[in-house]
Protein backbone atom coordinates (compact mmCIF):
# COMPACT_ATOMS: atom_id res chain seq x y z
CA UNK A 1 -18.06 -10.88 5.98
CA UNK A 2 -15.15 -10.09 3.22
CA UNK A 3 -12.23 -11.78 4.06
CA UNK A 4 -9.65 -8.92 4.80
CA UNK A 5 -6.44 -10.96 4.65
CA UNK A 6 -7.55 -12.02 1.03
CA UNK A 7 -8.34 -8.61 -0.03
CA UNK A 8 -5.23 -7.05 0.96
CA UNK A 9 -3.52 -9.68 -1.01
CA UNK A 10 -5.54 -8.71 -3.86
CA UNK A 11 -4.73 -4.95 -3.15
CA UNK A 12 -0.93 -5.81 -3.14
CA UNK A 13 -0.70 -7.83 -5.94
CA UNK A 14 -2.86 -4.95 -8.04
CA UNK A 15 0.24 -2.45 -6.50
CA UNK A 16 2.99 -4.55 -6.62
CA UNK A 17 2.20 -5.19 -10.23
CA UNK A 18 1.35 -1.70 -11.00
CA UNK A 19 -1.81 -2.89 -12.12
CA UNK A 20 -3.70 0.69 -11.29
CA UNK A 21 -6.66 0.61 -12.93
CA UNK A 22 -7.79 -2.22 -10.93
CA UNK A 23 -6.54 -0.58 -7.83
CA UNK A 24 -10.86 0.41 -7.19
CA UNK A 25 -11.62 -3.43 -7.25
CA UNK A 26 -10.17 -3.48 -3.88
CA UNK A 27 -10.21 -0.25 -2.60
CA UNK A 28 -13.30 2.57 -2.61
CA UNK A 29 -13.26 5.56 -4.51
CA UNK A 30 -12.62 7.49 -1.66
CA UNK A 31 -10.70 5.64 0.16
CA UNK A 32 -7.89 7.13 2.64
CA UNK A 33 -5.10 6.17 3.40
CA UNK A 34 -2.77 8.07 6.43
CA UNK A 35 0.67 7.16 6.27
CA UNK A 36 4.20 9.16 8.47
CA UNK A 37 5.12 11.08 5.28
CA UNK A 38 1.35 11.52 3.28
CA UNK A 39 -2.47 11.09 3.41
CA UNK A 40 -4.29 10.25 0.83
CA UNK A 41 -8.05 11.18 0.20
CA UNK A 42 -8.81 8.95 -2.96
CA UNK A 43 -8.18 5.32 -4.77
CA UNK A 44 -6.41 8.12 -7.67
CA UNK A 45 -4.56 9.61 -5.35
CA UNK A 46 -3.40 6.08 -3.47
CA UNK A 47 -2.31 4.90 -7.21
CA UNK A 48 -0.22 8.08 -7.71
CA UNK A 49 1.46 7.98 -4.49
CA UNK A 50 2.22 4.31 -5.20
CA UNK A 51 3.49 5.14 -8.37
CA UNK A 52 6.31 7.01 -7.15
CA UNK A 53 7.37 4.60 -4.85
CA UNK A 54 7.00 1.69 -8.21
CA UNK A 55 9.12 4.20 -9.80
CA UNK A 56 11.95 4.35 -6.99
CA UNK A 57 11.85 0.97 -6.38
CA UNK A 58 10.31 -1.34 -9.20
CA UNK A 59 10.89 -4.47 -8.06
CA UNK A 60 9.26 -4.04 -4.60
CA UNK A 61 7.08 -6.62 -3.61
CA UNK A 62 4.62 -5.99 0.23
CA UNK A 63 4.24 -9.28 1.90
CA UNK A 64 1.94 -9.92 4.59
CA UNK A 65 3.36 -12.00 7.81
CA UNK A 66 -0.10 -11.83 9.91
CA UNK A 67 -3.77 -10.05 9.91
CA UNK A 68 -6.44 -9.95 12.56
CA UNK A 69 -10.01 -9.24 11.50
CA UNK A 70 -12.65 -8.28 13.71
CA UNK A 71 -15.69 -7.39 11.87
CA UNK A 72 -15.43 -4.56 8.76
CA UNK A 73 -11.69 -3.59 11.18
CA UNK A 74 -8.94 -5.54 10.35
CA UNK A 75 -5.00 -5.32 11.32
CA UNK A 76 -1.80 -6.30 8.74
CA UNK A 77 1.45 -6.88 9.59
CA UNK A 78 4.18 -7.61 6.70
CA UNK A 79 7.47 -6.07 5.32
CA UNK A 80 7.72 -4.05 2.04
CA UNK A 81 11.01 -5.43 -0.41
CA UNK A 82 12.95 -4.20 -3.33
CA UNK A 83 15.91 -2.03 -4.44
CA UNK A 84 16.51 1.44 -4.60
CA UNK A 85 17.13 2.46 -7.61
CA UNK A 86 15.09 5.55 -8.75
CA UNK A 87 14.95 8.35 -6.68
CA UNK A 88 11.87 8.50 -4.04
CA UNK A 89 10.20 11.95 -3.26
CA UNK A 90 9.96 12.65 0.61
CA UNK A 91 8.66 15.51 2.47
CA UNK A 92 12.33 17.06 2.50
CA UNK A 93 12.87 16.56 -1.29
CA UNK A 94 13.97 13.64 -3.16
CA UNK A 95 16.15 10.28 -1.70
CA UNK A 96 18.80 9.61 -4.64
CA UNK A 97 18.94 6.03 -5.67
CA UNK A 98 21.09 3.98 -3.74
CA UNK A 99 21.17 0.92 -5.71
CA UNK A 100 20.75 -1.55 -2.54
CA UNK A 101 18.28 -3.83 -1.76
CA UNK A 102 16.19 -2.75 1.47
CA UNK A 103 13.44 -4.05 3.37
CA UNK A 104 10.84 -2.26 5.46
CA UNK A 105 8.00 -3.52 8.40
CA UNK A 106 4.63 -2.06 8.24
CA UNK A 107 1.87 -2.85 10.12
CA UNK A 108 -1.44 -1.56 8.74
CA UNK A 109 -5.47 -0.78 10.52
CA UNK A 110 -7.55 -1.13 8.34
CA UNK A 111 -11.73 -0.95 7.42
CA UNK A 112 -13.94 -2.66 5.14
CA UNK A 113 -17.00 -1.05 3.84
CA UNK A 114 -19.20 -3.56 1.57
CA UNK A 115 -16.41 -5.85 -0.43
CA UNK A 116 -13.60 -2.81 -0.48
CA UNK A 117 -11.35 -1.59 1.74
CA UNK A 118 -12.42 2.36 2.93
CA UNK A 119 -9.48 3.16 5.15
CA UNK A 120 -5.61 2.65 6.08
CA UNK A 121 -3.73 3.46 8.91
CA UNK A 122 0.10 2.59 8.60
């Protein structure tokens, strides 16, 4: 059984790094990921929506505070860190930089499919 706290830690260092092209080490091709404001249906289209939020806020760093694995289904809990200082798209049209530091919680449900992860619910 892949070790899901591991992986994810792979899978944020690749992001936090902007490290894209290794982004389908950890993740399937087809991956999904369903997040408040956007779902995505790909590892390319995870990287792209990532790279508008490395943009916004370069310095932002995810770390992880707990995960519970059961199986291939997994659960992450963490905070995402950095400053504001690009402007991030939203649904309702972009969020001007604001220069300040901000930190946000996530928790994350997750799925495992051979030595990748297939799917993210945040």
């Amino acid at each position: 059984m892949t070790d899901a706290r591991a992986l994810v830690e792979r899978m944020f260092d690749i992001l936090d790094n902007q490290r894209y092209g290794e982004l389908t080490t950890v993740v399937t091709e087809d991956a999904v990921k369903v997040e408040p404001q956007v779902t995505t249906h790909s590892a390319a289209e995870w990287a792209e929506n990532h790279k508008a939020w490395a943009a916004a806020v370069p310095d932002g760093r995810h770390t992880i505070t707990r995960c519970v694995q059961d199986g291939d289904d997994a659960a992450v809990e963490g905070y995402f860190r950095g400053t504001h200082t690009g402007p991030l798209p939203s649904p309702q049209g972009p969020i001007p930089a604001t220069g300040r530091q901000f930190e946000l919680s996530f928790c994350g449900l997750g799925r495992v499919r051979g030595e990748r992860i297939s799917e993210v619910h945040v």
